[in-house]
PDB file of N, CA and C in Angstrom:
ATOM      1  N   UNK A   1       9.375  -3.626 -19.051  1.00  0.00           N
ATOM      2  CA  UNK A   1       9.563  -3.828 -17.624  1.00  0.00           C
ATOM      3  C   UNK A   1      10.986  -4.309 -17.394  1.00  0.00           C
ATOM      4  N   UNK A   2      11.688  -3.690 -16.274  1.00  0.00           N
ATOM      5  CA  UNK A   2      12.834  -3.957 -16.440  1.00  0.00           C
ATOM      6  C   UNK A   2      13.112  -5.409 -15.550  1.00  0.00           C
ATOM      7  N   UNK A   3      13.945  -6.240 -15.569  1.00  0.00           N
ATOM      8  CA  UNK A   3      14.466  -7.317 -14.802  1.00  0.00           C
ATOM      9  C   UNK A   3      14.225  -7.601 -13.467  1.00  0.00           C
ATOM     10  N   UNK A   4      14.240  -7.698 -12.839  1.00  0.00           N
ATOM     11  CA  UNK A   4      14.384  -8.162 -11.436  1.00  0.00           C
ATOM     12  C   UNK A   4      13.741  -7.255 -10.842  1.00  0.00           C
ATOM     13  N   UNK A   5      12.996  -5.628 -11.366  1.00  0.00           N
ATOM     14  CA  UNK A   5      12.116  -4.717 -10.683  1.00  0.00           C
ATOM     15  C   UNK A   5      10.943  -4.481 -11.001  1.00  0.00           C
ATOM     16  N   UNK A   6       9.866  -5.513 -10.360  1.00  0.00           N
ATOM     17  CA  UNK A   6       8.823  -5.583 -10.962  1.00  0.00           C
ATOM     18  C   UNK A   6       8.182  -3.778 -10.663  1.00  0.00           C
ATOM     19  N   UNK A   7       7.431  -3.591 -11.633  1.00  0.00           N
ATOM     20  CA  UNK A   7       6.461  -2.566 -11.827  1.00  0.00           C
ATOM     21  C   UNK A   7       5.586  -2.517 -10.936  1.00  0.00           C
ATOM     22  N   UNK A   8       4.349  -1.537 -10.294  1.00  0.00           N
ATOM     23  CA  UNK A   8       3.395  -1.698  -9.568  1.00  0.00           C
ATOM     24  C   UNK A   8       2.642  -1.055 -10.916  1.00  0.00           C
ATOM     25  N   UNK A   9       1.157  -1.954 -10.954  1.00  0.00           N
ATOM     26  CA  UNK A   9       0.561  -1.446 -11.464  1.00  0.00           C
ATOM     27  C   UNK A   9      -0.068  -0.232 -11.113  1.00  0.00           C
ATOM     28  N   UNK A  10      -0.623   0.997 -12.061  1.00  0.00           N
ATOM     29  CA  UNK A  10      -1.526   2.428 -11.742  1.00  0.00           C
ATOM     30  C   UNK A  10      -2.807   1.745 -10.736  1.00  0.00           C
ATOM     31  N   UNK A  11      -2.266   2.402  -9.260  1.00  0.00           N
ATOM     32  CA  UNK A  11      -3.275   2.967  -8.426  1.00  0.00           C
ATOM     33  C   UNK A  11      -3.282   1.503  -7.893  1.00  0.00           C
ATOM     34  N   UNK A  12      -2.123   0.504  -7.765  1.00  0.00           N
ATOM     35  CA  UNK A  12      -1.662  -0.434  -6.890  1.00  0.00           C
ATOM     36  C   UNK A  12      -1.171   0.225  -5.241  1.00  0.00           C
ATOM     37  N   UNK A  13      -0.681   1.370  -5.410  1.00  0.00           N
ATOM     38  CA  UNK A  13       0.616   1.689  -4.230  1.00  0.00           C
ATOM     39  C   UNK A  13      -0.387   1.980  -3.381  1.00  0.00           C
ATOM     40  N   UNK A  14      -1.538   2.384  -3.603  1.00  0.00           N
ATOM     41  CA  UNK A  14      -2.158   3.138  -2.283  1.00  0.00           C
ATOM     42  C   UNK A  14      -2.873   1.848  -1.849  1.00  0.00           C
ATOM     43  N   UNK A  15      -3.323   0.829  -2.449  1.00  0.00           N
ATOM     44  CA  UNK A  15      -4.444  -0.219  -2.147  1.00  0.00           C
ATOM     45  C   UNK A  15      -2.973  -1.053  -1.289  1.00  0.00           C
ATOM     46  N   UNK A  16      -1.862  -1.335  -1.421  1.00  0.00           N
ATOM     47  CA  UNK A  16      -0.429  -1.793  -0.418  1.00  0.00           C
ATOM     48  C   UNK A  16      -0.546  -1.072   0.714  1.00  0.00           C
ATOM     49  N   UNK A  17      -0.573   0.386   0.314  1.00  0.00           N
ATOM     50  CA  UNK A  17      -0.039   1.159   1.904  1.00  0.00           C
ATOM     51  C   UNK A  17      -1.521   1.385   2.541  1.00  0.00           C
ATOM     52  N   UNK A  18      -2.932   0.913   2.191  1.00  0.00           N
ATOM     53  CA  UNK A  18      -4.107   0.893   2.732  1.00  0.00           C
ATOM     54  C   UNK A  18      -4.097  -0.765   3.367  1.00  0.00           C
ATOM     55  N   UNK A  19      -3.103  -1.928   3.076  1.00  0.00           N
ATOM     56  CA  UNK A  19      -3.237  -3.054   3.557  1.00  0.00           C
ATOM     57  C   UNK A  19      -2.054  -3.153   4.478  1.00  0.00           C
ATOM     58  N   UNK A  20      -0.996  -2.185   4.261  1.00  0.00           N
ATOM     59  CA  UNK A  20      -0.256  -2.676   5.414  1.00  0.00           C
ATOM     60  C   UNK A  20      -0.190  -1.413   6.582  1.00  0.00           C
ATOM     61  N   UNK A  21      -1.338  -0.888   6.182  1.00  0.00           N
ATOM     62  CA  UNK A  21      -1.648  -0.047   8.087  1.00  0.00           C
ATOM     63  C   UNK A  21      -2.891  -0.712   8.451  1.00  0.00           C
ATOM     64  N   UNK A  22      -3.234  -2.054   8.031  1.00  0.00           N
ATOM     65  CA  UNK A  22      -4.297  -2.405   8.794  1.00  0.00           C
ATOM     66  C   UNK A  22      -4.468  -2.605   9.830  1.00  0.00           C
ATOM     67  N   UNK A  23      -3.122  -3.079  10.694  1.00  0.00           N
ATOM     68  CA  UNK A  23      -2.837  -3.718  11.823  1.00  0.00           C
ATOM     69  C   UNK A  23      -2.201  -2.772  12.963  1.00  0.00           C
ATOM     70  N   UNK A  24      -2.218  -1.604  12.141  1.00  0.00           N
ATOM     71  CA  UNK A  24      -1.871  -0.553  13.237  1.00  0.00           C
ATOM     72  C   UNK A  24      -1.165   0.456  12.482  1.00  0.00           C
ATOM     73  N   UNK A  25      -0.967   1.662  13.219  1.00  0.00           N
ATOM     74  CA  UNK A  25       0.090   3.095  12.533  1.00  0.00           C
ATOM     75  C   UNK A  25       1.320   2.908  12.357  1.00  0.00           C
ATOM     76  N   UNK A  26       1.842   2.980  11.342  1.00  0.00           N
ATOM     77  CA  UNK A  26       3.225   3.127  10.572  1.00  0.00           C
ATOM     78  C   UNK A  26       3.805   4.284  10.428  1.00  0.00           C
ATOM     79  N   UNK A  27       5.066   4.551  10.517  1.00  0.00           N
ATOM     80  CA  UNK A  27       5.661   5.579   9.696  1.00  0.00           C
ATOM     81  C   UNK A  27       5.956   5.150   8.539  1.00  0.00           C
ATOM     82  N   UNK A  28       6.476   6.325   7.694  1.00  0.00           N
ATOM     83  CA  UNK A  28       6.413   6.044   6.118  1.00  0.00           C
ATOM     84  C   UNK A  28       7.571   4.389   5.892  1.00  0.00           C
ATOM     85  N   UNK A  29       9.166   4.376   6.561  1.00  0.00           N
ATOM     86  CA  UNK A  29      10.152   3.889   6.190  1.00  0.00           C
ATOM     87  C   UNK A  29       9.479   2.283   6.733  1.00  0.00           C
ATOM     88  N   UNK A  30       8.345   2.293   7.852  1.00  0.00           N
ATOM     89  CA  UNK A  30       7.994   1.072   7.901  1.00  0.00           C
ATOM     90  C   UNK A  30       6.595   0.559   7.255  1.00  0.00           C
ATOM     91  N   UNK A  31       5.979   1.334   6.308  1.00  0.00           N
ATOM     92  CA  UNK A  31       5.138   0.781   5.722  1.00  0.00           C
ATOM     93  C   UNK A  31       6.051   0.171   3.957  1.00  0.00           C
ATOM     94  N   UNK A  32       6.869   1.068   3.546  1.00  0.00           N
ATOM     95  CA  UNK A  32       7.925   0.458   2.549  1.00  0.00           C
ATOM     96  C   UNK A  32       7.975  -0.387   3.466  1.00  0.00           C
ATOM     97  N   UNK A  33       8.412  -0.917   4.192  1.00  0.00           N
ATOM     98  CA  UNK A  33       9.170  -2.198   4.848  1.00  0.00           C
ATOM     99  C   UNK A  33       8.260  -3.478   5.099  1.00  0.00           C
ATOM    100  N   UNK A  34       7.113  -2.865   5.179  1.00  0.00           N
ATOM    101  CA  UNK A  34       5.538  -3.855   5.931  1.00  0.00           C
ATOM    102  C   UNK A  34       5.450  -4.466   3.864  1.00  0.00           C
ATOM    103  N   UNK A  35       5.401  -3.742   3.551  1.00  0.00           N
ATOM    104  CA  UNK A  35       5.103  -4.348   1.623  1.00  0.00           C
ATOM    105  C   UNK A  35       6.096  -4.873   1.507  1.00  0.00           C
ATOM    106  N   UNK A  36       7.169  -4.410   1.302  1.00  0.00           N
ATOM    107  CA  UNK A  36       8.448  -5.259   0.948  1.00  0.00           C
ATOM    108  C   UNK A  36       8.403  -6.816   1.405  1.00  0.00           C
ATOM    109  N   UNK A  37       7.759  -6.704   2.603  1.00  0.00           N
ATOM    110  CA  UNK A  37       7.808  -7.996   3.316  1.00  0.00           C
ATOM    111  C   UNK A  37       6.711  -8.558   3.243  1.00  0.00           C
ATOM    112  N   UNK A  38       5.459  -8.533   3.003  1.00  0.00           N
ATOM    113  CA  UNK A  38       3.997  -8.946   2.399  1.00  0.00           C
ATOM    114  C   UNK A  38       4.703 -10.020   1.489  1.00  0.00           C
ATOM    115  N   UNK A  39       5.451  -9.054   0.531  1.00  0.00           N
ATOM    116  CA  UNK A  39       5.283  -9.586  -1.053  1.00  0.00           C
ATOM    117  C   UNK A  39       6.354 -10.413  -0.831  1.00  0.00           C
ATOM    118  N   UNK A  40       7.108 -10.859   0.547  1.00  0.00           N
ATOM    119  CA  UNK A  40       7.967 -11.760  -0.317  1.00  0.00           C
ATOM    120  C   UNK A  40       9.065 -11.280  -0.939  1.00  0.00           C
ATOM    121  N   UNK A  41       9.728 -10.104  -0.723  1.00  0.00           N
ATOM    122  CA  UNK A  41      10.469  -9.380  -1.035  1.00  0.00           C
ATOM    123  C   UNK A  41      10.720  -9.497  -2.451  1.00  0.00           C
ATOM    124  N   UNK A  42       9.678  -9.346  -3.037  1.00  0.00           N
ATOM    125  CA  UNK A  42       9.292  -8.820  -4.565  1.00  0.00           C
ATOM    126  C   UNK A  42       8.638  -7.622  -5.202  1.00  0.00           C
ATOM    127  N   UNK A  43       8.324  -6.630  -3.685  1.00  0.00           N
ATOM    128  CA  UNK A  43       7.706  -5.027  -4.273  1.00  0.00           C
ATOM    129  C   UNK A  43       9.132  -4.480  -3.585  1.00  0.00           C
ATOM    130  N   UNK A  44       9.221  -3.095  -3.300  1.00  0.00           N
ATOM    131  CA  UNK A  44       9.982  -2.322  -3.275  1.00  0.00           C
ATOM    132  C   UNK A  44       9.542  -1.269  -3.708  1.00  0.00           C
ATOM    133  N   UNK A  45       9.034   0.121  -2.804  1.00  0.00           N
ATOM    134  CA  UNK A  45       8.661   1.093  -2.667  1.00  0.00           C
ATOM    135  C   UNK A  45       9.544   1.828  -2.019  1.00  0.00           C
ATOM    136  N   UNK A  46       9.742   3.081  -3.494  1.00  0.00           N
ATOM    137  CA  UNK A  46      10.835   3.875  -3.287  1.00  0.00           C
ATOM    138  C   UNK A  46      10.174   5.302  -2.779  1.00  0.00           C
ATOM    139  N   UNK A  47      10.840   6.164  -2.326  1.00  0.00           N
ATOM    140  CA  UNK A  47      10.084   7.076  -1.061  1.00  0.00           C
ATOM    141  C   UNK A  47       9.525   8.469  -2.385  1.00  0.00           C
ATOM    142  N   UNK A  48      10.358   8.281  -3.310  1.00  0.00           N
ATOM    143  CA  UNK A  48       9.733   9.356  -4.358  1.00  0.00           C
ATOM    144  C   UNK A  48       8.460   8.848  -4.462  1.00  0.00           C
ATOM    145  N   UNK A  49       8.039   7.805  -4.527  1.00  0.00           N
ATOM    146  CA  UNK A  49       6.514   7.276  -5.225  1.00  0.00           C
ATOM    147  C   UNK A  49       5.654   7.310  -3.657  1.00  0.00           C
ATOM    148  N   UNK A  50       6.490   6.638  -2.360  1.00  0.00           N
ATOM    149  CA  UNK A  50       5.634   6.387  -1.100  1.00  0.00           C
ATOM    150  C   UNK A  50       5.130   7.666  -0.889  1.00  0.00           C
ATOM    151  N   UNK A  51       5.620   8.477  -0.686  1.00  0.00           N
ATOM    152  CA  UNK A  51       5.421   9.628   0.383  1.00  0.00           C
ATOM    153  C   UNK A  51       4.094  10.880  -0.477  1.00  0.00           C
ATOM    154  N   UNK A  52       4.400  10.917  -1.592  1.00  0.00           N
ATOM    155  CA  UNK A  52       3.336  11.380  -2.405  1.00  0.00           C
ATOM    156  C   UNK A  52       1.608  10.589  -2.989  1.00  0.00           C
ATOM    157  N   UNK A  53       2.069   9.356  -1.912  1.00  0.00           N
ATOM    158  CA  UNK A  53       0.833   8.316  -2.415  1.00  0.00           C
ATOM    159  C   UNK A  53       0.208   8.785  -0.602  1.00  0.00           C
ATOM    160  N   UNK A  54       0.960   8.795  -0.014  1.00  0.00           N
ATOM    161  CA  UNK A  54       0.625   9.034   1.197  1.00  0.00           C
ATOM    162  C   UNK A  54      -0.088  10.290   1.589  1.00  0.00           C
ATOM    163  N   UNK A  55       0.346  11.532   0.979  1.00  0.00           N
ATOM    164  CA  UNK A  55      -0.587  12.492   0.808  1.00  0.00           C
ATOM    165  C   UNK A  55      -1.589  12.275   0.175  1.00  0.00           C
ATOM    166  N   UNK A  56      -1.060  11.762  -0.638  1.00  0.00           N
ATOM    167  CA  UNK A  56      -2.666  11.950  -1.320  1.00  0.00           C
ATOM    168  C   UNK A  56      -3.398  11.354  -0.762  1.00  0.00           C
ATOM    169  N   UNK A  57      -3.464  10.098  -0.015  1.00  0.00           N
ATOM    170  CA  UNK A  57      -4.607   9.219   0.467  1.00  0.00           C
ATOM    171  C   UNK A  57      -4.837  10.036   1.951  1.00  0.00           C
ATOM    172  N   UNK A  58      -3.515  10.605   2.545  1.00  0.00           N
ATOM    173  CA  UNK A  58      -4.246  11.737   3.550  1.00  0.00           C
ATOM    174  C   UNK A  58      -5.348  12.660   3.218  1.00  0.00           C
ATOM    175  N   UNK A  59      -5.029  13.377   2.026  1.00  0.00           N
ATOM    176  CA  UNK A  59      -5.930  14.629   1.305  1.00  0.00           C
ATOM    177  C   UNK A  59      -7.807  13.861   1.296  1.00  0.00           C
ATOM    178  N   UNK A  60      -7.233  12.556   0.584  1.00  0.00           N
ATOM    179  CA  UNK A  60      -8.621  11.948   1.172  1.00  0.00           C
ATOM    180  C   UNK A  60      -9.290  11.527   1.840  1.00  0.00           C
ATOM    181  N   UNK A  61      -8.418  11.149   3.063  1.00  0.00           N
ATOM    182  CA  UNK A  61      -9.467  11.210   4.198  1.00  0.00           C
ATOM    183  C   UNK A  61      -9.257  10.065   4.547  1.00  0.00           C
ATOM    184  N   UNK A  62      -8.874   8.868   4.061  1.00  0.00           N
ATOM    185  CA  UNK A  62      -8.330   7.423   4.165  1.00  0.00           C
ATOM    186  C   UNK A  62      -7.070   7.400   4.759  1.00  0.00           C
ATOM    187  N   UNK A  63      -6.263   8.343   5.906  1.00  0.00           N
ATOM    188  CA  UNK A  63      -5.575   7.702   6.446  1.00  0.00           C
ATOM    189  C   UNK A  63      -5.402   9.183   6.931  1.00  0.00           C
ATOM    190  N   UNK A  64      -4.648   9.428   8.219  1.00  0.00           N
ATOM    191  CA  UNK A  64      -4.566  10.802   9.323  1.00  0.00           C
ATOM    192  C   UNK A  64      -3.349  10.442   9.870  1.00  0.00           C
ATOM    193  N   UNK A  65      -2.376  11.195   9.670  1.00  0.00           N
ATOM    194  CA  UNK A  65      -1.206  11.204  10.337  1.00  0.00           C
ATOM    195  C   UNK A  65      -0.919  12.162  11.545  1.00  0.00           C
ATOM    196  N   UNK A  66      -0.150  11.626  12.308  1.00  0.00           N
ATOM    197  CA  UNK A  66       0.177  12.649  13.609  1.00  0.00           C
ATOM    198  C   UNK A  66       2.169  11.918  14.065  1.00  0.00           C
ATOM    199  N   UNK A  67       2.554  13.247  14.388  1.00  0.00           N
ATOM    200  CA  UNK A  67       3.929  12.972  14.917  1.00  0.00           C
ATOM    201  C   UNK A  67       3.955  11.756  15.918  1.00  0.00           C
ATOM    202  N   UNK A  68       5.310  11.439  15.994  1.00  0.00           N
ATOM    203  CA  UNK A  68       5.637  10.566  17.411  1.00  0.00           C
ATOM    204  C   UNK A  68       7.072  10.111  17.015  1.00  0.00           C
ATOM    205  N   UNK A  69       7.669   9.431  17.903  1.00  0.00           N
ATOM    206  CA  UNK A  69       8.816   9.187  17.942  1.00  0.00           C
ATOM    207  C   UNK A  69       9.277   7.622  17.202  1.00  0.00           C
ATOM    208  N   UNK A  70      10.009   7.310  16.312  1.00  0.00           N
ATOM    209  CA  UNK A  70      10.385   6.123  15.896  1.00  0.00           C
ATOM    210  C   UNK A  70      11.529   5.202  16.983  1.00  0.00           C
ATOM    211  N   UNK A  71      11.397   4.151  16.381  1.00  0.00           N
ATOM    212  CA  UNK A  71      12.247   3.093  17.437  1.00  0.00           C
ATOM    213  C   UNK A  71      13.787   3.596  17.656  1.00  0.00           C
ATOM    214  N   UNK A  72      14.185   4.566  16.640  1.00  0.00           N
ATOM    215  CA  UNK A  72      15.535   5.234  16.986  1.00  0.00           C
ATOM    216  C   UNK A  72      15.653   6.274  17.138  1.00  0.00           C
ATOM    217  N   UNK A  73      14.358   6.927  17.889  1.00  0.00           N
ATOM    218  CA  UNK A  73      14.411   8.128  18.500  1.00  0.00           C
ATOM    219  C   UNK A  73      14.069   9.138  17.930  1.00  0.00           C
ATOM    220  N   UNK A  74      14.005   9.342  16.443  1.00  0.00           N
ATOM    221  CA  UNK A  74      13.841   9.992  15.134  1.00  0.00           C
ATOM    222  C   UNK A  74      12.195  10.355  15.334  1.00  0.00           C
ATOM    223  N   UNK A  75      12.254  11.746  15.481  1.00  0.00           N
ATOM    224  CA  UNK A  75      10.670  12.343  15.184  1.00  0.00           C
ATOM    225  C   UNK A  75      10.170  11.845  13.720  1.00  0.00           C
ATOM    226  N   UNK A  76       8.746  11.233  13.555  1.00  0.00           N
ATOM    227  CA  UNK A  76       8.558  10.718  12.082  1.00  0.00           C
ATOM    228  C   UNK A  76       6.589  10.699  12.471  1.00  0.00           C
ATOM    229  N   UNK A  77       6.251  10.929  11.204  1.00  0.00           N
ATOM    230  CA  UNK A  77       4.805  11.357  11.025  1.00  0.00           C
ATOM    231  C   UNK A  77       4.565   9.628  10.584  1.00  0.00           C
ATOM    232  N   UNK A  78       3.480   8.971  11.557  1.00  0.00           N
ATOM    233  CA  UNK A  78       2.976   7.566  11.779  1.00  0.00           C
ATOM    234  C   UNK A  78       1.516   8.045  11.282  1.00  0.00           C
ATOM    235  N   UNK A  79       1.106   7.025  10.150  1.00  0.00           N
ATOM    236  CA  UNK A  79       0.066   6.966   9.474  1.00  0.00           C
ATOM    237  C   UNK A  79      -0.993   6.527  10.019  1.00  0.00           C
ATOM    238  N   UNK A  80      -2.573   6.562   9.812  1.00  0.00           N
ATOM    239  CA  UNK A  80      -3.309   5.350  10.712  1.00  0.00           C
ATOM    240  C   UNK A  80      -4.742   5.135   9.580  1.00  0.00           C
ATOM    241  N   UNK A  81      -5.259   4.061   9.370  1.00  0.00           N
ATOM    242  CA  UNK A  81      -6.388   4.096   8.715  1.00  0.00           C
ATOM    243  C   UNK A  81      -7.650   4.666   9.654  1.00  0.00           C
ATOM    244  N   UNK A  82      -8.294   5.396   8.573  1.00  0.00           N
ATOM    245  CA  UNK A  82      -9.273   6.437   9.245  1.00  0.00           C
ATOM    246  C   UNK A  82     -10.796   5.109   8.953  1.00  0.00           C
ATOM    247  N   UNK A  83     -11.412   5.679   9.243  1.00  0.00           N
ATOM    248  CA  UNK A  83     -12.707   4.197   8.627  1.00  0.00           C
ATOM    249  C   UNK A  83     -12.870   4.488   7.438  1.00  0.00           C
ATOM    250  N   UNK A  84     -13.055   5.528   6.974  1.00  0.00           N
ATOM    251  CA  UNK A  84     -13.639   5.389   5.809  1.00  0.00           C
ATOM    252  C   UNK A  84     -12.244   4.876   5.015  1.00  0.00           C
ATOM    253  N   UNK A  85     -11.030   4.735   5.431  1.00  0.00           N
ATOM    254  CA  UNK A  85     -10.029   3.832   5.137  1.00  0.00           C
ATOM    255  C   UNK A  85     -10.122   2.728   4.490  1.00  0.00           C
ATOM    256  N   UNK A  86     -10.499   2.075   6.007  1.00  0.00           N
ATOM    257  CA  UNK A  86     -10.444   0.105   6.158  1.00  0.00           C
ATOM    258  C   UNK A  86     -12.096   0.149   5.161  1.00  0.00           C
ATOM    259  N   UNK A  87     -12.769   1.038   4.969  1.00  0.00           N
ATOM    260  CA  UNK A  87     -13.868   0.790   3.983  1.00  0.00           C
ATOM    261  C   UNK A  87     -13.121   0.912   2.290  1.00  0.00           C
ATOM    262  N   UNK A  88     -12.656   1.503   2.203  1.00  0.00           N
ATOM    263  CA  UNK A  88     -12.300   1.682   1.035  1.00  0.00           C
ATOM    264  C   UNK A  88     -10.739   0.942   0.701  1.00  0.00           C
ATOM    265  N   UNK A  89     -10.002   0.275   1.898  1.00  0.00           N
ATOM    266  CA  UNK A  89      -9.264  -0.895   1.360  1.00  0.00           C
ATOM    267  C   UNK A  89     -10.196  -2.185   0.947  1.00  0.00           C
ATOM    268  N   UNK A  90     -11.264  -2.530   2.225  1.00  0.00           N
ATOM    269  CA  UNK A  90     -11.931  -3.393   1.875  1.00  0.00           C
ATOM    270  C   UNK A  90     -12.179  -3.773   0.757  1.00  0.00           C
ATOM    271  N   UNK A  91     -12.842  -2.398  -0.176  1.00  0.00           N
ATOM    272  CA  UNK A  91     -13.622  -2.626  -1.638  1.00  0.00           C
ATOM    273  C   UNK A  91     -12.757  -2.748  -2.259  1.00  0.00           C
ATOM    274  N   UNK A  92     -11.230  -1.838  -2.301  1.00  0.00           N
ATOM    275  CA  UNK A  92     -10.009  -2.259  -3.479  1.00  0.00           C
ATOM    276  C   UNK A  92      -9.575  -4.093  -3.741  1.00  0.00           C
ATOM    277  N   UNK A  93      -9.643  -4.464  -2.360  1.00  0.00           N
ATOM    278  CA  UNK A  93      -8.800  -5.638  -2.273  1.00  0.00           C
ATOM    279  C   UNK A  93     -10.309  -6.749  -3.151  1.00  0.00           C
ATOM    280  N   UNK A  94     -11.449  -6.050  -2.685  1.00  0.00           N
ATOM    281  CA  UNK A  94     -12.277  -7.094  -3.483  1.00  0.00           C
ATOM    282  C   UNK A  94     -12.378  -6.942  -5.184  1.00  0.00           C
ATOM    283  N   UNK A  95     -12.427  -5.441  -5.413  1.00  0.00           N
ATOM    284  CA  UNK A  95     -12.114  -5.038  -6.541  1.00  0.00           C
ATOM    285  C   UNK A  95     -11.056  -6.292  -7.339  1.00  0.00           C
ATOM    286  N   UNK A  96      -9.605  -5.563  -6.935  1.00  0.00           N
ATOM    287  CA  UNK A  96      -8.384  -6.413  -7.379  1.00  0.00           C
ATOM    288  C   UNK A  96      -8.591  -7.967  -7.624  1.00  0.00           C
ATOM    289  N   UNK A  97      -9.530  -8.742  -6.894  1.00  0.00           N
ATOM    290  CA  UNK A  97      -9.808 -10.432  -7.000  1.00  0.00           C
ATOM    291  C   UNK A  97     -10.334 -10.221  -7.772  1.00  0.00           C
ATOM    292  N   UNK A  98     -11.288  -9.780  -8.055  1.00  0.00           N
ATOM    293  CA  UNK A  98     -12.106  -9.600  -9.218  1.00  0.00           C
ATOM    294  C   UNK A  98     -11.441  -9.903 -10.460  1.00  0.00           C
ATOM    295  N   UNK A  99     -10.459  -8.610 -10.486  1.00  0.00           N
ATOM    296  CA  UNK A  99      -9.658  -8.271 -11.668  1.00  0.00           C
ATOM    297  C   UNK A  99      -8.771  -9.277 -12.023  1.00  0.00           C
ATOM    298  N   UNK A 100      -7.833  -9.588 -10.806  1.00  0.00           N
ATOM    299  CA  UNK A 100      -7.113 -10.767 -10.873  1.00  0.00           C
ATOM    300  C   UNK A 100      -7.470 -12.178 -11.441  1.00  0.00           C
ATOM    301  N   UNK A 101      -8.471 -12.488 -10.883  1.00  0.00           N
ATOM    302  CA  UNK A 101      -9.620 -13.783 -11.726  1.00  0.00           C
ATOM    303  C   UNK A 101      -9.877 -13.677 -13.109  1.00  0.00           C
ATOM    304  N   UNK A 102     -10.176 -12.639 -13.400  1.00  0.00           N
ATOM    305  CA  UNK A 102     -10.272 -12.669 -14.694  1.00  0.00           C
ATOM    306  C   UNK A 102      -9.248 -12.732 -15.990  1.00  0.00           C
ATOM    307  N   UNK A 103      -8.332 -11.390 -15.153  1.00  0.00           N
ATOM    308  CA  UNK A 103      -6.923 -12.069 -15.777  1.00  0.00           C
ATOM    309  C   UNK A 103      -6.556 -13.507 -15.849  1.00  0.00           C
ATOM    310  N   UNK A 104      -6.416 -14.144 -14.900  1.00  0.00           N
ATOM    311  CA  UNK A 104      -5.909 -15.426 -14.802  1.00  0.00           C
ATOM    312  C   UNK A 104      -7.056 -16.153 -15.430  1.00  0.00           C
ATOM    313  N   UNK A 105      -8.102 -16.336 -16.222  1.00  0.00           N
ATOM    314  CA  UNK A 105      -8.921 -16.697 -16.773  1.00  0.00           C
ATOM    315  C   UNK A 105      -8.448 -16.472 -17.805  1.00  0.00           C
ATOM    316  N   UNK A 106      -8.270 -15.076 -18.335  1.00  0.00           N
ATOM    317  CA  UNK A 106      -7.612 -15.178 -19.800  1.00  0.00           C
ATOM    318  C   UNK A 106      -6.528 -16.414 -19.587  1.00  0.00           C
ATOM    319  N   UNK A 107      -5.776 -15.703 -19.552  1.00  0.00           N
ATOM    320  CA  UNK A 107      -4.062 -16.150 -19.307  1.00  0.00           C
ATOM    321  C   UNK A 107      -4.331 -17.608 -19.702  1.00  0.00           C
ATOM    322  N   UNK A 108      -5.339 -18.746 -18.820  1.00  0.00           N
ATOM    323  CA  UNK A 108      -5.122 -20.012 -18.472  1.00  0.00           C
ATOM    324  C   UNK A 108      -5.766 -20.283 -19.817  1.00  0.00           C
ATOM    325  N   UNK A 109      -6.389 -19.346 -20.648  1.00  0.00           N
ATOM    326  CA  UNK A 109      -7.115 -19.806 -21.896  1.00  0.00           C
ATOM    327  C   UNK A 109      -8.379 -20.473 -21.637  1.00  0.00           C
ATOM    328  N   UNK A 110      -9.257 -20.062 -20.426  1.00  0.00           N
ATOM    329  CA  UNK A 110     -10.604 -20.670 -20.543  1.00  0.00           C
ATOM    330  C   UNK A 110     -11.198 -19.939 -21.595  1.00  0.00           C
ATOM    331  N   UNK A 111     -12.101 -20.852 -21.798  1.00  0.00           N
ATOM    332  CA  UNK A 111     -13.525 -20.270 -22.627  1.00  0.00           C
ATOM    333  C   UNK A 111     -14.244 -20.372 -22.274  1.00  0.00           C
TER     334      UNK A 111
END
């Protein structure tokens, strides 16, 4: 792992861009921007990895995009969680505690 750029773990990016359209439709350059800023400016989502995570979670049905205009006038395709979306962020984010707990269980050396 290199220095100062942390890694996302496999099949992290979509459970980010499923938590930061919760609150409403994004275009792509402001959902990078909605994570970037979650984390504390410690993720960083580059548009080679965004925009192909974004299809794909379109292809599934977890998020429907439609045109509209950005704050600088710029035509840009704004994302939106579909339900079966906010259902299937729901279960990731409970998933991930899960996972996370347990990690940090190792880690702390319980037995």
């Amino acid at each position: 792992m290199a220095k100062g750029k942390p890694d996302l773990v496999y099949g992290t990016l979509e459970m980010l861009i499923l938590k930061a359209l919760q609150h409403g439709p994004r275009h792509g350059l402001a959902i990078a921007d909605r994570i970037h800023q979650m984390s504390q400016d410690i993720l960083r989502v580059e548009q080679g990895s965004l925009y192909p995570a974004l299809y794909r979670l379109e292809a599934q049905g977890l998020i429907k995009a439609e045109w509209g205009v950005s704050d600088n006038n710029r035509r840009a395709r704004y994302y939106r969680l579909t339900a079966a979306g906010r259902k299937q962020s729901a279960a990731e984010q409970a998933h991930w505690s899960r996972i996370t707990k347990g990690i940090d269980l190792v880690l702390s050396g319980a037995s």
